[in-house]
C-alpha atoms as a PDB file:
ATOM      1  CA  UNK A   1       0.000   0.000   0.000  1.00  0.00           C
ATOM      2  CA  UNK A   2       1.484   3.181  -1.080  1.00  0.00           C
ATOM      3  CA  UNK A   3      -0.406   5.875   0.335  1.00  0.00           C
ATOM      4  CA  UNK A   4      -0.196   6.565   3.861  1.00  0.00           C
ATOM      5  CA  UNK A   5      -3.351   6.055   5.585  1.00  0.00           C
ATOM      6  CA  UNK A   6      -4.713   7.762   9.596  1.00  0.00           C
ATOM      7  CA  UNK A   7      -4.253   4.464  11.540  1.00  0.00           C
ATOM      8  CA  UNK A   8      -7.464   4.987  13.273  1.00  0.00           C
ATOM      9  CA  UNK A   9      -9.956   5.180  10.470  1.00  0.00           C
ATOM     10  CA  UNK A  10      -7.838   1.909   9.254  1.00  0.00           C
ATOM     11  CA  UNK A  11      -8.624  -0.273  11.819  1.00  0.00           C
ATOM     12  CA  UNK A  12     -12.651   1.592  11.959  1.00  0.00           C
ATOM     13  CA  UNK A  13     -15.170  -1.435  12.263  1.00  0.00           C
ATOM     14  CA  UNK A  14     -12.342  -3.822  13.002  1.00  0.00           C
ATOM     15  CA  UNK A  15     -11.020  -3.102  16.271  1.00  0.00           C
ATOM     16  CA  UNK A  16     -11.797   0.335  16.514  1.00  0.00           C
ATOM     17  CA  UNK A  17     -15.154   2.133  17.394  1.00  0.00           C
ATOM     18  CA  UNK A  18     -16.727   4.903  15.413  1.00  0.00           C
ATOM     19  CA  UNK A  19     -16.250   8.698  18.109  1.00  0.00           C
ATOM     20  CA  UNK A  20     -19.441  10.020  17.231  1.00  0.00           C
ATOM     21  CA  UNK A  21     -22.322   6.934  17.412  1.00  0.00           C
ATOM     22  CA  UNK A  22     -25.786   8.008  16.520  1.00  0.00           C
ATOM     23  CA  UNK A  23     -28.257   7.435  14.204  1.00  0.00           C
ATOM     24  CA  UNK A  24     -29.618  10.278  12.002  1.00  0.00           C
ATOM     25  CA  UNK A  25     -33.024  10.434  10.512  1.00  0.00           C
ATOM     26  CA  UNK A  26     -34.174  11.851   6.821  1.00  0.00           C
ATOM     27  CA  UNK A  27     -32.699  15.911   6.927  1.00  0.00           C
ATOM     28  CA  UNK A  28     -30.890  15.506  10.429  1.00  0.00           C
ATOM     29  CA  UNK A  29     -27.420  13.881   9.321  1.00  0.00           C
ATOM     30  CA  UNK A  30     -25.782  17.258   8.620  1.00  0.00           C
ATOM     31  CA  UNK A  31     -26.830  19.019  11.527  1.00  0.00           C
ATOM     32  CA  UNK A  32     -25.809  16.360  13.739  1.00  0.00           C
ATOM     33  CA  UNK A  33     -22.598  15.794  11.523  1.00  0.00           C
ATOM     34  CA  UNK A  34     -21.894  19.750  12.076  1.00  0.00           C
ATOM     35  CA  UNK A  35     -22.767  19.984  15.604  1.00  0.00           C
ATOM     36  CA  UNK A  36     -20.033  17.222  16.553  1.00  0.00           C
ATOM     37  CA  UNK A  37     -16.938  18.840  14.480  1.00  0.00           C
ATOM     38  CA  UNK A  38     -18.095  22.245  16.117  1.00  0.00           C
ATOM     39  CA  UNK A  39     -18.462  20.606  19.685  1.00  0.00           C
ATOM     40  CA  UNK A  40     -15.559  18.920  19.098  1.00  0.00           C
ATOM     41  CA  UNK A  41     -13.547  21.417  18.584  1.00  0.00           C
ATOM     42  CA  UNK A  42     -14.782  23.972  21.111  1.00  0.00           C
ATOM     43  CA  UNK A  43     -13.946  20.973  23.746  1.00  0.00           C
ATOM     44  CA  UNK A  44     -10.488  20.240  22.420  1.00  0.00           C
ATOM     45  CA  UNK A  45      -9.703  23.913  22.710  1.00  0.00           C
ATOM     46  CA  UNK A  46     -11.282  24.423  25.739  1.00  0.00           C
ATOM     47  CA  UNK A  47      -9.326  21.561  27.477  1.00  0.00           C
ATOM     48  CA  UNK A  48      -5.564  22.266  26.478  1.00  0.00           C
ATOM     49  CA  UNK A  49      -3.800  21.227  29.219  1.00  0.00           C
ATOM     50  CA  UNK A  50      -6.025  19.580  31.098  1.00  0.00           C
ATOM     51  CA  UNK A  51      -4.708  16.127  29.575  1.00  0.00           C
ATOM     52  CA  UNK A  52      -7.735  15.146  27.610  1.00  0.00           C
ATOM     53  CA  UNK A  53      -7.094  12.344  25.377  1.00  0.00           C
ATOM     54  CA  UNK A  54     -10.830  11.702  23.776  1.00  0.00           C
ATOM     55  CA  UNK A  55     -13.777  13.277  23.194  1.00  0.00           C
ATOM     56  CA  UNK A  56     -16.733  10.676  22.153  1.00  0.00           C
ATOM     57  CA  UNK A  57     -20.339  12.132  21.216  1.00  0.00           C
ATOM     58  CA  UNK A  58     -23.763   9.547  21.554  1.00  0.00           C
ATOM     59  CA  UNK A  59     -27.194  10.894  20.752  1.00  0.00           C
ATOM     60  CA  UNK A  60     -30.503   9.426  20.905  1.00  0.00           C
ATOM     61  CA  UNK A  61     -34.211  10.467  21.165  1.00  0.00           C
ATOM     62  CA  UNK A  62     -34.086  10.701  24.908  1.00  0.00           C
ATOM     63  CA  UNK A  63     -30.024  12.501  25.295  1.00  0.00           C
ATOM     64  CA  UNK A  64     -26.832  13.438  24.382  1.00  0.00           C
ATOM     65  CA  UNK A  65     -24.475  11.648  25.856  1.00  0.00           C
ATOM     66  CA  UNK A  66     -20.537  13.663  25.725  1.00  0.00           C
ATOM     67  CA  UNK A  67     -17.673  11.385  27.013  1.00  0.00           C
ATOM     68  CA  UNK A  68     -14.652  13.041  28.076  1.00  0.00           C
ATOM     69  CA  UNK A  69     -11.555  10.633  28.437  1.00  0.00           C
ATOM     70  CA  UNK A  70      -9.012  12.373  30.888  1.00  0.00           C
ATOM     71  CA  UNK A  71      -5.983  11.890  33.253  1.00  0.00           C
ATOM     72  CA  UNK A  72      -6.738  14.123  35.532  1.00  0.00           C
ATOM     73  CA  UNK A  73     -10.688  14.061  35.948  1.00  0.00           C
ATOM     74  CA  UNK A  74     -10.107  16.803  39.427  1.00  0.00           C
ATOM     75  CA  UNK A  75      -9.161  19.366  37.366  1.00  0.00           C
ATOM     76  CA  UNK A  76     -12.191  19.267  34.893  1.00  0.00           C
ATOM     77  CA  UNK A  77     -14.793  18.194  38.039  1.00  0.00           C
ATOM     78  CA  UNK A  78     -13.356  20.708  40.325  1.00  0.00           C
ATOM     79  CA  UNK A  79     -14.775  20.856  43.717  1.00  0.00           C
ATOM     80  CA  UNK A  80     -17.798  19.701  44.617  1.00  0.00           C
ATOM     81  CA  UNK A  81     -18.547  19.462  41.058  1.00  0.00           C
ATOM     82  CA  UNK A  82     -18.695  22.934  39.562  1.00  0.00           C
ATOM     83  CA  UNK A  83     -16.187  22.597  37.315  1.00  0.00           C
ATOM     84  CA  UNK A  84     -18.994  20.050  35.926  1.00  0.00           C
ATOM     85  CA  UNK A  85     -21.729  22.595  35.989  1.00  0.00           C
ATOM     86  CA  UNK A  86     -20.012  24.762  34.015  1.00  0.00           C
ATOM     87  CA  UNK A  87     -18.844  23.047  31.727  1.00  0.00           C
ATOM     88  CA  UNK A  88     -22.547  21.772  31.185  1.00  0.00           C
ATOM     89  CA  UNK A  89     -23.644  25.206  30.945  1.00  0.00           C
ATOM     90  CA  UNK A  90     -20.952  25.839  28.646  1.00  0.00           C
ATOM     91  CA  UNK A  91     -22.077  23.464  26.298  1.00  0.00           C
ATOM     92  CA  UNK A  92     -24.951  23.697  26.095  1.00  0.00           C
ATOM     93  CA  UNK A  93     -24.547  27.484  25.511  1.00  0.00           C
ATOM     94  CA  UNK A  94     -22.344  26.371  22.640  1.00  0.00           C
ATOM     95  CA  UNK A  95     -25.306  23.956  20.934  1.00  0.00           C
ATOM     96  CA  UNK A  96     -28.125  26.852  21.403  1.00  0.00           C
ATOM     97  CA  UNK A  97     -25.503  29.371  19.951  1.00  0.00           C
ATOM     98  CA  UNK A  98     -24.848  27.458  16.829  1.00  0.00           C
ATOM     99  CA  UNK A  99     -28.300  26.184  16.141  1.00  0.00           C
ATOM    100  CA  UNK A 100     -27.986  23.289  17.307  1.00  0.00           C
ATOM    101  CA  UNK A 101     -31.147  23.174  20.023  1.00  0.00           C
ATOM    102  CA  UNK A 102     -31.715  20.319  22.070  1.00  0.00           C
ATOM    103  CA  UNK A 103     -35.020  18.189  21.289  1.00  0.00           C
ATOM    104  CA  UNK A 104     -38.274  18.458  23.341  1.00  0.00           C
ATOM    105  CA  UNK A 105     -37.364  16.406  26.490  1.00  0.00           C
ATOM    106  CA  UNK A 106     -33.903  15.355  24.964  1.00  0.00           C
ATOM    107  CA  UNK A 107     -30.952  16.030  28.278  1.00  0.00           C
ATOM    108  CA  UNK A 108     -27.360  16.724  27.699  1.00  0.00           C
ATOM    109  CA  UNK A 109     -25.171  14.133  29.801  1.00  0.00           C
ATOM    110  CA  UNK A 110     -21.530  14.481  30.759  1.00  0.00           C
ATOM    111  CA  UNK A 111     -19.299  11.632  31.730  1.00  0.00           C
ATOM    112  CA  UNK A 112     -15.890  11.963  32.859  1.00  0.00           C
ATOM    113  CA  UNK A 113     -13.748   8.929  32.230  1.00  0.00           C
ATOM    114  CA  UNK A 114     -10.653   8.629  33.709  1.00  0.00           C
ATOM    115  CA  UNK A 115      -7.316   7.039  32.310  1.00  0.00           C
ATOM    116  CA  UNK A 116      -4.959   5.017  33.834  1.00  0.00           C
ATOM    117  CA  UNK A 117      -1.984   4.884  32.136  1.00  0.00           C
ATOM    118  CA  UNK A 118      -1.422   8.690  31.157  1.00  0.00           C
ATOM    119  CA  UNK A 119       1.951   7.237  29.548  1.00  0.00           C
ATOM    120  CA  UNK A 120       0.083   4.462  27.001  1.00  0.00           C
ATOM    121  CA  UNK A 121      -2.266   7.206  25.365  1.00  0.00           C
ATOM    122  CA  UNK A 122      -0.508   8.952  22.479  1.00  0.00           C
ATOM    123  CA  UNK A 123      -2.731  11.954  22.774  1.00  0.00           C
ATOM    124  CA  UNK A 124      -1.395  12.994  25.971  1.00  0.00           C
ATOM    125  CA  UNK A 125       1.916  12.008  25.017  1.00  0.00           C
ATOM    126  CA  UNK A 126       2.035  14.294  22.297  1.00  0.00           C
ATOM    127  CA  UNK A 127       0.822  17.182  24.739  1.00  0.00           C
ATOM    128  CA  UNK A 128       3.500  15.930  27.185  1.00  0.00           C
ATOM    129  CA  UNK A 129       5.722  16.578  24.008  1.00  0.00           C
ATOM    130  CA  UNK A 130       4.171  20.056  23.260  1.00  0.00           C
ATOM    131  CA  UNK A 131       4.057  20.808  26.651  1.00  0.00           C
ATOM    132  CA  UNK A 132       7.898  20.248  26.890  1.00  0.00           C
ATOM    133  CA  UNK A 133       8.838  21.923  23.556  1.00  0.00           C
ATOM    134  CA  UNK A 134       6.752  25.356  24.538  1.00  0.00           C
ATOM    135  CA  UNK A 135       8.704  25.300  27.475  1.00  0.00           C
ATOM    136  CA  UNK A 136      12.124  25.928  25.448  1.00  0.00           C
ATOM    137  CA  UNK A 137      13.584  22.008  26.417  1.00  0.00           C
ATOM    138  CA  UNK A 138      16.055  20.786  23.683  1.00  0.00           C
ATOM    139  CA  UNK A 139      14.085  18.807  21.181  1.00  0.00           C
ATOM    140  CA  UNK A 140      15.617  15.315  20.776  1.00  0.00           C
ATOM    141  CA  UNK A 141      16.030  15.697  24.827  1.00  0.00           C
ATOM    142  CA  UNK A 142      12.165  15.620  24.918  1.00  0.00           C
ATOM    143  CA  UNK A 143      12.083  12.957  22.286  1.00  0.00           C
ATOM    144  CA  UNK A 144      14.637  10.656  23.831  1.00  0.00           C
ATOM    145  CA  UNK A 145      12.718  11.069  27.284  1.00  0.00           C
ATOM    146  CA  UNK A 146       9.290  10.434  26.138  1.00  0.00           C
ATOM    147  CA  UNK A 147      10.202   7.216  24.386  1.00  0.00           C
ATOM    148  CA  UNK A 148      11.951   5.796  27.222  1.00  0.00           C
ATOM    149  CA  UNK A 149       9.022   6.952  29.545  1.00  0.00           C
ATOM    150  CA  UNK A 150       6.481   5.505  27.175  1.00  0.00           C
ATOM    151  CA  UNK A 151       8.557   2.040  26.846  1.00  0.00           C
ATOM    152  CA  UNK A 152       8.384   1.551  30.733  1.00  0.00           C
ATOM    153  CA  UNK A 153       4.706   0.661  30.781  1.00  0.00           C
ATOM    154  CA  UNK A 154       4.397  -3.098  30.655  1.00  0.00           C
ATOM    155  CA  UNK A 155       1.781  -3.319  27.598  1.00  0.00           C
ATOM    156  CA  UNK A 156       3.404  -1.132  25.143  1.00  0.00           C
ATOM    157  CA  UNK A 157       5.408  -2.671  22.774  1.00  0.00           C
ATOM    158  CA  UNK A 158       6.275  -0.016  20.338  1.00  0.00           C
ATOM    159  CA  UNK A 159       6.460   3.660  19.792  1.00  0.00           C
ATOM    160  CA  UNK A 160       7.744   6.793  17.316  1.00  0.00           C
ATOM    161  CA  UNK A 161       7.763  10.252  17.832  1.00  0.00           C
ATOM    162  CA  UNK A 162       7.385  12.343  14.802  1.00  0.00           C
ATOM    163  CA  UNK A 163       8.680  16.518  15.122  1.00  0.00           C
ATOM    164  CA  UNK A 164       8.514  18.741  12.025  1.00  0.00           C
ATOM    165  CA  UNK A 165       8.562  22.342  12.120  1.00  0.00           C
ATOM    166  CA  UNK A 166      11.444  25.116  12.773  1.00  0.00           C
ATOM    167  CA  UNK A 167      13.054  22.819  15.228  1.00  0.00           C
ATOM    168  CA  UNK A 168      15.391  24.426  17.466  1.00  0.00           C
ATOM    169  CA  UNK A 169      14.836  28.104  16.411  1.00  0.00           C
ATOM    170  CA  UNK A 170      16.168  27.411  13.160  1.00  0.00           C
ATOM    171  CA  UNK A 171      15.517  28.930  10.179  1.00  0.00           C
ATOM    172  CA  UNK A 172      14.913  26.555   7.827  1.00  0.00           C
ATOM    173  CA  UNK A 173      11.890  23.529   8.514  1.00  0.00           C
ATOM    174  CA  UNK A 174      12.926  20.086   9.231  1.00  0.00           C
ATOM    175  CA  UNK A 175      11.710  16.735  10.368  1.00  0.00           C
ATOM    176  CA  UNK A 176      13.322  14.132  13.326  1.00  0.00           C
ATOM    177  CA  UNK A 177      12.082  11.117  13.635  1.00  0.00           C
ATOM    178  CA  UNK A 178      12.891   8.332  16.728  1.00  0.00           C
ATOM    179  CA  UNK A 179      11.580   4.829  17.591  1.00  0.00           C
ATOM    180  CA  UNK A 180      11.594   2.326  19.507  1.00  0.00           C
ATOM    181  CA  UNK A 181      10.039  -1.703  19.577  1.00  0.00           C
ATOM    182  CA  UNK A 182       7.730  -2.113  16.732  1.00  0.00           C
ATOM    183  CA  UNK A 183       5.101  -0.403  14.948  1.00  0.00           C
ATOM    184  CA  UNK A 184       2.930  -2.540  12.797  1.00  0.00           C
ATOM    185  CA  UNK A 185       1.152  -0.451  10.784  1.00  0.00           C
ATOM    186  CA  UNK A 186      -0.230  -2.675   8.081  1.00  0.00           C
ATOM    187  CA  UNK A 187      -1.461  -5.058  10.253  1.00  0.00           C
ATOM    188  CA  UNK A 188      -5.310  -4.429  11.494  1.00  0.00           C
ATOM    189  CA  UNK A 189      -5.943  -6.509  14.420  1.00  0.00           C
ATOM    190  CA  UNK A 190      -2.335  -4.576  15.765  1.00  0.00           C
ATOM    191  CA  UNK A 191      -3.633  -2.104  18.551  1.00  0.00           C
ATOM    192  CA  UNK A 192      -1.897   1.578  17.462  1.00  0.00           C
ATOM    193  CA  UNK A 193      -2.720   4.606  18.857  1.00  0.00           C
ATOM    194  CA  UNK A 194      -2.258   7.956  17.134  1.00  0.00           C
ATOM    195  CA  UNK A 195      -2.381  11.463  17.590  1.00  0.00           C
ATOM    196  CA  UNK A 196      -1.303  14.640  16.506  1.00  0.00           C
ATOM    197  CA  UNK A 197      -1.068  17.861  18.487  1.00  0.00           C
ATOM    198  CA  UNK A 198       0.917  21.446  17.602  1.00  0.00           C
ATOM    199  CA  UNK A 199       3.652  23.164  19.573  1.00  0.00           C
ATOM    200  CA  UNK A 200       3.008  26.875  19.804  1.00  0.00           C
ATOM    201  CA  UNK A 201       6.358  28.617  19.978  1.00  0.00           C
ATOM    202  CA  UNK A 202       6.806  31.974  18.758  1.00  0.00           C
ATOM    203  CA  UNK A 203       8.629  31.525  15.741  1.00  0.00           C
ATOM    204  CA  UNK A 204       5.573  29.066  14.314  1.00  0.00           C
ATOM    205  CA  UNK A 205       4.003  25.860  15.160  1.00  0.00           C
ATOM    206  CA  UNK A 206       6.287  22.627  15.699  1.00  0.00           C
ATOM    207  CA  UNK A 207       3.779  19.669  14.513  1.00  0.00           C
ATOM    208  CA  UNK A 208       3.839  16.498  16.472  1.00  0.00           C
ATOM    209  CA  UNK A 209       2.796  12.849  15.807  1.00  0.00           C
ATOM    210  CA  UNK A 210       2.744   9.894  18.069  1.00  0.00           C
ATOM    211  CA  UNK A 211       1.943   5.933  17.358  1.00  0.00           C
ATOM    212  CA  UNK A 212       2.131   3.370  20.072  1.00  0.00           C
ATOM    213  CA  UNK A 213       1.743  -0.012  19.770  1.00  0.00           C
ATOM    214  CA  UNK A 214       0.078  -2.181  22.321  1.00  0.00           C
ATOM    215  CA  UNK A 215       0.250  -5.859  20.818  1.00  0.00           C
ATOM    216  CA  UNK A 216      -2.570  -7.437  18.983  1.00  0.00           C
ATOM    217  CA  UNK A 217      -6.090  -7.853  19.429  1.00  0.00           C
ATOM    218  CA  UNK A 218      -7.797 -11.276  18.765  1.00  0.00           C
ATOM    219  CA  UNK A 219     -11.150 -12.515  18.886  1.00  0.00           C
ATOM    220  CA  UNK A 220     -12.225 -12.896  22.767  1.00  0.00           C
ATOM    221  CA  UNK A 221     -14.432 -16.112  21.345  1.00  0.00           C
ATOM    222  CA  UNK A 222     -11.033 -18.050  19.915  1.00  0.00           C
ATOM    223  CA  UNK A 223      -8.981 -18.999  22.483  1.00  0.00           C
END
């Protein structure tokens, strides 16, 4: 295969589930379609640092269900919950604001998920990595470190770390590349997870890409 293809929507249907699961009716589709990318990326901005790895949208005739996937639920809760009711109020705010109105008797729902192994998700990885890079660290430094701290959890089994961008300061755009263990990325039942995130610096955006592999995925059925 020549072209290089997003290893999520690769393995979509196989071992992979869809992020946004509803079913749309005759005329609804777009709307719904639109009011996830816009959500989506009002959440993703809204939670930059707060080391949110996925976003996942459900919808039916009785709610709309948002799942937030973080590391550090606390910070997004706050005490006592507020954090919560804001962010409820924010959203749904957000949906009446872009047209997006909830149905007679349809309720928004928030879940909080939280992750345990921070260091097995490439999406906060790769805002470890930004995080790192904004902060003026030396770039293969930060590379060399996050591999080695990714390769110390017991079910990873492969990673690479992708920078390109005016690394360094310098002058003229470049790409590094490091990796480490194996990456399988032709094979589908092979559990890889991606993500890209940005580095704002203020001589221009450093891009960033992270796979890791966590071994294969088999049929529960066949033993």
């Amino acid at each position: 295969m020549s072209h290089t293809v997003h290893p999520y929507s690769h393995r979509l249907g196989i071992i992979r589930d869809w992020k946004s699961r509803w079913f749309a009716g005759k005329g609804k589709y777009q709307d719904y379609l639109k009011s996830d990318i816009l959500l989506r990326e009002f959440l993703t901005k809204k939670f930059r640092g707060m080391y949110v790895a996925d976003i996942e949208i459900e919808r039916n005739e009785k709610a709309i269900r948002i799942i937030i996937k973080t590391s550090r639920p606390g910070v997004i809760i706050g005490r006592q919950g507020e954090g919560a009711q804001m962010l409820r109020a924010d959203i749904l705010a957000f949906i009446q604001k872009h047209g997006g109105k909830l149905q007679k008797g349809q309720d928004l729902k928030l879940d909080i998920e939280e992750i345990r192994n921070p260091e097995s998700n490439a999406a906060i990885v790769a805002y470890m990595i930004a995080e790192s890079l904004e902060k003026r660290l030396p770039f293969r430094r930060v590379m060399k470190q996050t591999i080695e701290k990714v390769m110390a959890n017991r079910d990873v089994k492969g990673v690479r770390v992708f920078l390109g961008g005016r690394l360094g300061g310098a002058e003229m755009a470049r790409v590094e590349d490091m990796k480490k263990g194996q990456i399988p990325l032709q094979t589908l039942r092979a559990d890889i997870d991606f993500a890209r995130e940005k580095a704002h610096m203020t001589y221009g955006d450093i891009g960033i890409k992270v796979w890791i592999y966590k071994g294969e995925i088999f049929n529960k059925t066949n033993k």
